[in-house]
PDB file of N, CA and C in Angstrom:
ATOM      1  N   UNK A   1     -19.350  13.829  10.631  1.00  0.00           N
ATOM      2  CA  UNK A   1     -18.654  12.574  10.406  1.00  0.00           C
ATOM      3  C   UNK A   1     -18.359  12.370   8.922  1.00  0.00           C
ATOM      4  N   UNK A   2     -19.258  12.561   8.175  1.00  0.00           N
ATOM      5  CA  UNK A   2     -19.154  12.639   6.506  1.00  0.00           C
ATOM      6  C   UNK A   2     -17.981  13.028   5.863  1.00  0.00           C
ATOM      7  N   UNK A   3     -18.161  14.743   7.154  1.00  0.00           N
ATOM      8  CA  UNK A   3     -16.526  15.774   6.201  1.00  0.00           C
ATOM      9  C   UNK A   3     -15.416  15.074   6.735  1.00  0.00           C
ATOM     10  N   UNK A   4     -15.277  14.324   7.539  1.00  0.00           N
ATOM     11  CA  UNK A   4     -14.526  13.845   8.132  1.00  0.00           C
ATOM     12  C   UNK A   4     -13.681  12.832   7.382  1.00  0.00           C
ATOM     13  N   UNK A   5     -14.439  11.247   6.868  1.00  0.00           N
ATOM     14  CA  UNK A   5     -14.251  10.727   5.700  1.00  0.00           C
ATOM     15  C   UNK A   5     -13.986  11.196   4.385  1.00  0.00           C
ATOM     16  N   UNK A   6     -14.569  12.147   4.068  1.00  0.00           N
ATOM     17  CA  UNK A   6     -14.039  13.018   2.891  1.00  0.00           C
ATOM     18  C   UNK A   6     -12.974  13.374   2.517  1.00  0.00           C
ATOM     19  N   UNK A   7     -12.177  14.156   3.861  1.00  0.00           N
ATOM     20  CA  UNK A   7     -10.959  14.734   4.286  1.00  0.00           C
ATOM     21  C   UNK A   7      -9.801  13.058   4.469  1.00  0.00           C
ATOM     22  N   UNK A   8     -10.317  12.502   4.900  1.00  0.00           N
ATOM     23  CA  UNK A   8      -9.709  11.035   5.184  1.00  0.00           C
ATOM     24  C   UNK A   8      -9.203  10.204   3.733  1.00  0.00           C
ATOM     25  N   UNK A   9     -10.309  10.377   3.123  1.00  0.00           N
ATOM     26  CA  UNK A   9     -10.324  10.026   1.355  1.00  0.00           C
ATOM     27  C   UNK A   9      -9.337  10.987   0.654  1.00  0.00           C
ATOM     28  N   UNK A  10      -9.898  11.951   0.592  1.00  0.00           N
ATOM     29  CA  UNK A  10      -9.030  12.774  -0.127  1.00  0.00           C
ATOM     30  C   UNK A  10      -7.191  12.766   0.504  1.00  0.00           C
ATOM     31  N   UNK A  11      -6.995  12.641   1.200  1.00  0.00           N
ATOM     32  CA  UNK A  11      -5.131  12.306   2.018  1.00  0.00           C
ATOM     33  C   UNK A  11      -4.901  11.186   1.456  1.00  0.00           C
ATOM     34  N   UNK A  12      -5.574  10.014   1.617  1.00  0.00           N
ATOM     35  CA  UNK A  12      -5.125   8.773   1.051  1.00  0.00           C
ATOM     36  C   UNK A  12      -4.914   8.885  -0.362  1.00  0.00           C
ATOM     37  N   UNK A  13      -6.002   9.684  -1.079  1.00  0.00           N
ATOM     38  CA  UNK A  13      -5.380   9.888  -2.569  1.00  0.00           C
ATOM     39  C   UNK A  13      -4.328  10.442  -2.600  1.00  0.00           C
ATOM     40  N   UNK A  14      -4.104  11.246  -1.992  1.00  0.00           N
ATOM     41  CA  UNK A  14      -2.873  12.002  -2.272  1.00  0.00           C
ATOM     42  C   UNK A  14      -1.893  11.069  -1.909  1.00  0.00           C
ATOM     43  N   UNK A  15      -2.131  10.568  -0.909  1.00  0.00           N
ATOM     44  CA  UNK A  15      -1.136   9.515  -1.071  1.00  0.00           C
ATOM     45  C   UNK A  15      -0.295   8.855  -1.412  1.00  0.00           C
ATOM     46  N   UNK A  16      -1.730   8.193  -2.079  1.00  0.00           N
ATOM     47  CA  UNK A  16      -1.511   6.978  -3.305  1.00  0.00           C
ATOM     48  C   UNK A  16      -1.006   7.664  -4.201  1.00  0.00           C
ATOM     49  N   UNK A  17      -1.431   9.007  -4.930  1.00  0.00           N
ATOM     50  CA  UNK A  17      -0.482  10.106  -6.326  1.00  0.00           C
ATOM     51  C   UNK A  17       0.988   9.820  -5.959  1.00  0.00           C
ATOM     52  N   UNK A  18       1.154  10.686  -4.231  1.00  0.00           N
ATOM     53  CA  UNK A  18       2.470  10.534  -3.917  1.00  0.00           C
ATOM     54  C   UNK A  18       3.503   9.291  -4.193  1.00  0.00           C
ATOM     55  N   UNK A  19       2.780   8.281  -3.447  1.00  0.00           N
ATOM     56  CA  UNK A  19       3.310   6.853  -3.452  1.00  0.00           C
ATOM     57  C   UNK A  19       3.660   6.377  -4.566  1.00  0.00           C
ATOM     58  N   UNK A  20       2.743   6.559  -5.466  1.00  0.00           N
ATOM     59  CA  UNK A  20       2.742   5.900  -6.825  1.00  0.00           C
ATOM     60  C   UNK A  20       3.794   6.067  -8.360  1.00  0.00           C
ATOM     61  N   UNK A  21       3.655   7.403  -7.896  1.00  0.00           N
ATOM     62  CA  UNK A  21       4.135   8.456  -8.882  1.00  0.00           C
ATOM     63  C   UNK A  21       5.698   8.986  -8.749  1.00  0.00           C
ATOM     64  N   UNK A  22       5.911   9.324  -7.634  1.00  0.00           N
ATOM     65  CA  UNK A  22       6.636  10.326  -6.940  1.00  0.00           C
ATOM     66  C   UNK A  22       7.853   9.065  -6.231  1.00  0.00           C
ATOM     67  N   UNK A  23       7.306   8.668  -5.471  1.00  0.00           N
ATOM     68  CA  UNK A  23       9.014   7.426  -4.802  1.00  0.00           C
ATOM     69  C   UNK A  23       7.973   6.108  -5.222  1.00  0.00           C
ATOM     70  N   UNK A  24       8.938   5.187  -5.440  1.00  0.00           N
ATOM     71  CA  UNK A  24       9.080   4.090  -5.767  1.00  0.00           C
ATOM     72  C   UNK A  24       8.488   2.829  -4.545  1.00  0.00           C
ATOM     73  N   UNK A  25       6.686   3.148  -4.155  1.00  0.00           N
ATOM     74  CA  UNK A  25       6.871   2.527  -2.580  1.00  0.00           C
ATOM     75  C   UNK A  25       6.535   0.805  -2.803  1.00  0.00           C
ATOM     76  N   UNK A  26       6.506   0.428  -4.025  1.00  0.00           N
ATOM     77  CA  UNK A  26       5.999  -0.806  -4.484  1.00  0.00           C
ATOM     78  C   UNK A  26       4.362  -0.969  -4.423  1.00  0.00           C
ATOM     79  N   UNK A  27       4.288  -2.332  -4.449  1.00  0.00           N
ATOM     80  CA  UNK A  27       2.460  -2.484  -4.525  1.00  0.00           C
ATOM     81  C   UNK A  27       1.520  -2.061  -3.352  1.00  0.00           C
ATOM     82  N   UNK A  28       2.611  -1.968  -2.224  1.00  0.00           N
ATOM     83  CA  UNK A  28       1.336  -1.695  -1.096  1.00  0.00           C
ATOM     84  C   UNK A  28       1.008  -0.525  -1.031  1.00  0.00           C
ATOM     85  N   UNK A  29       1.226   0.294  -2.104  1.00  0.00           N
ATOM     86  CA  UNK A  29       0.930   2.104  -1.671  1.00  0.00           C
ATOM     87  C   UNK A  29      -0.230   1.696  -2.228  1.00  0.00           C
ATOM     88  N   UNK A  30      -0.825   0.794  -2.801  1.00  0.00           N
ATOM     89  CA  UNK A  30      -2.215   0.610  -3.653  1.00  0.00           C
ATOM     90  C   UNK A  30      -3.227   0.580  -2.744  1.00  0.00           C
ATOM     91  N   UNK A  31      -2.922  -0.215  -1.155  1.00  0.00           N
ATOM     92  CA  UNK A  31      -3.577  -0.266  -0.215  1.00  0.00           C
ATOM     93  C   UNK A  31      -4.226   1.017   0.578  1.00  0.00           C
ATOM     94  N   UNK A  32      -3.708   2.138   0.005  1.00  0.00           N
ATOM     95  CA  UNK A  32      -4.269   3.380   0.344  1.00  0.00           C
ATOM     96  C   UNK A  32      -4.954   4.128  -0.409  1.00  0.00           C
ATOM     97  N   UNK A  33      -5.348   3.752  -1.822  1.00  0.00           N
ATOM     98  CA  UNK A  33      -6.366   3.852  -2.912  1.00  0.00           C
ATOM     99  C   UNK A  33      -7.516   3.108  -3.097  1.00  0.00           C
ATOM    100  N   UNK A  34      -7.107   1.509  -1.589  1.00  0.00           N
ATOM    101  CA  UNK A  34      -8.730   0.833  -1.799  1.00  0.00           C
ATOM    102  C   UNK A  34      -9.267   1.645  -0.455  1.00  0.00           C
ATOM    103  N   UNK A  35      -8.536   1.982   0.369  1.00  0.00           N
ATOM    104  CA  UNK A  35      -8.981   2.718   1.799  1.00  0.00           C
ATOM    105  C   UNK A  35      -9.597   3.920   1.482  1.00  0.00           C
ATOM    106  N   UNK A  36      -9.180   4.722   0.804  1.00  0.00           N
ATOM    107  CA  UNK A  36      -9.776   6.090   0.200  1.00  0.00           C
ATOM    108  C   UNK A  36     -11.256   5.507  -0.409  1.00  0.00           C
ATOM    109  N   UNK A  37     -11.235   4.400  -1.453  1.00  0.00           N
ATOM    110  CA  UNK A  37     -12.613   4.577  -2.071  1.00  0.00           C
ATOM    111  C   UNK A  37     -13.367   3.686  -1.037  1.00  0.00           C
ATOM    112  N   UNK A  38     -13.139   2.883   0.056  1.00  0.00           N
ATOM    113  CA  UNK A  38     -13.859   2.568   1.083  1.00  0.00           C
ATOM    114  C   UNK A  38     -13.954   3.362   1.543  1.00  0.00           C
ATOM    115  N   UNK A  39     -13.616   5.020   2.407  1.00  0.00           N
ATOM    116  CA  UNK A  39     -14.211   5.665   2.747  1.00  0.00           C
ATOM    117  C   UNK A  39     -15.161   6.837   2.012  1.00  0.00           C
ATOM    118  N   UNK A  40     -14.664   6.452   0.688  1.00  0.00           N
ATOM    119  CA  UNK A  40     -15.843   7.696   0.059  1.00  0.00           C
ATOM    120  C   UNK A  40     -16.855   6.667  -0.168  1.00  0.00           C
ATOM    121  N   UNK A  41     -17.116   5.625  -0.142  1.00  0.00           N
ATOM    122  CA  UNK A  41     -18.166   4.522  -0.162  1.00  0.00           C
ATOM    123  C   UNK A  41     -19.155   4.578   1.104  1.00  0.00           C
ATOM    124  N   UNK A  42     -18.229   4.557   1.883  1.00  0.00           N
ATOM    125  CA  UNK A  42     -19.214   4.965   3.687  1.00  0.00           C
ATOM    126  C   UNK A  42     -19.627   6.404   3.861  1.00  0.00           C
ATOM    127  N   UNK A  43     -18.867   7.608   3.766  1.00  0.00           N
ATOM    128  CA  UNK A  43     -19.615   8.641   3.356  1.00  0.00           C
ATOM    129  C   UNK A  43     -21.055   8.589   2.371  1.00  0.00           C
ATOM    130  N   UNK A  44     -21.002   7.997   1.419  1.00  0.00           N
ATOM    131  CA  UNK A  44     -21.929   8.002   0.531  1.00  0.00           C
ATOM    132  C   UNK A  44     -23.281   7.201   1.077  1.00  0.00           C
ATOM    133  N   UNK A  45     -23.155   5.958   1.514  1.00  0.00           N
ATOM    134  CA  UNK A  45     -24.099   5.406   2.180  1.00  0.00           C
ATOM    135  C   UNK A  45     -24.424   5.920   3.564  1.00  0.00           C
ATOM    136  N   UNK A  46     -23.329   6.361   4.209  1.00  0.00           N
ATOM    137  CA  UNK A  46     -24.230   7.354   5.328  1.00  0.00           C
ATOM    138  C   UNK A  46     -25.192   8.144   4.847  1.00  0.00           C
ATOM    139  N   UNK A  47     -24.254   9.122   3.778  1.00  0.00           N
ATOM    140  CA  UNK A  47     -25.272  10.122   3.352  1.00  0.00           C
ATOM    141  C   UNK A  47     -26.814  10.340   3.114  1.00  0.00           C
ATOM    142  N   UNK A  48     -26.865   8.550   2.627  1.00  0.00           N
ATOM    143  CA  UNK A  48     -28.444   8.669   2.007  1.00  0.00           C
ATOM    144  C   UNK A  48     -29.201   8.062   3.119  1.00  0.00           C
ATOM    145  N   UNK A  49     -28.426   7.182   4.139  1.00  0.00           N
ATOM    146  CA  UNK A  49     -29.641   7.193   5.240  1.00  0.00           C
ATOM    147  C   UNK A  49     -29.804   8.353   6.168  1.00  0.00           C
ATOM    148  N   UNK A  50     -29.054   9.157   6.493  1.00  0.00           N
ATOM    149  CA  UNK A  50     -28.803  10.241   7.187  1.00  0.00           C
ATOM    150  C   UNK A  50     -30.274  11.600   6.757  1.00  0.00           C
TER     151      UNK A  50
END
């Protein structure tokens, strides 16, 4: 489940690079840079009760 979120995190960054950088998608591409560090946040706290 961990690599899973990881893989989930890491797309949304890319994303957000894409979104941000690359076409013009306005402010809500930002909404996929707080989703990415909410899931590397839940990975991380799984991790340590796990």
């Amino acid at each position: 489940m961990r690599s899973l979120l990881y893989i989930i995190a890491v797309i949304l960054i890319i994303g957000w690079l894409l979104g941000a950088f690359v076409y013009d998608a306005g402010s809500i591409i930002h909404i996929l840079l707080v989703l990415a560090i909410v899931s590397l946040l839940l990975g991380f706290i799984r991790k340590g009760t796990v």
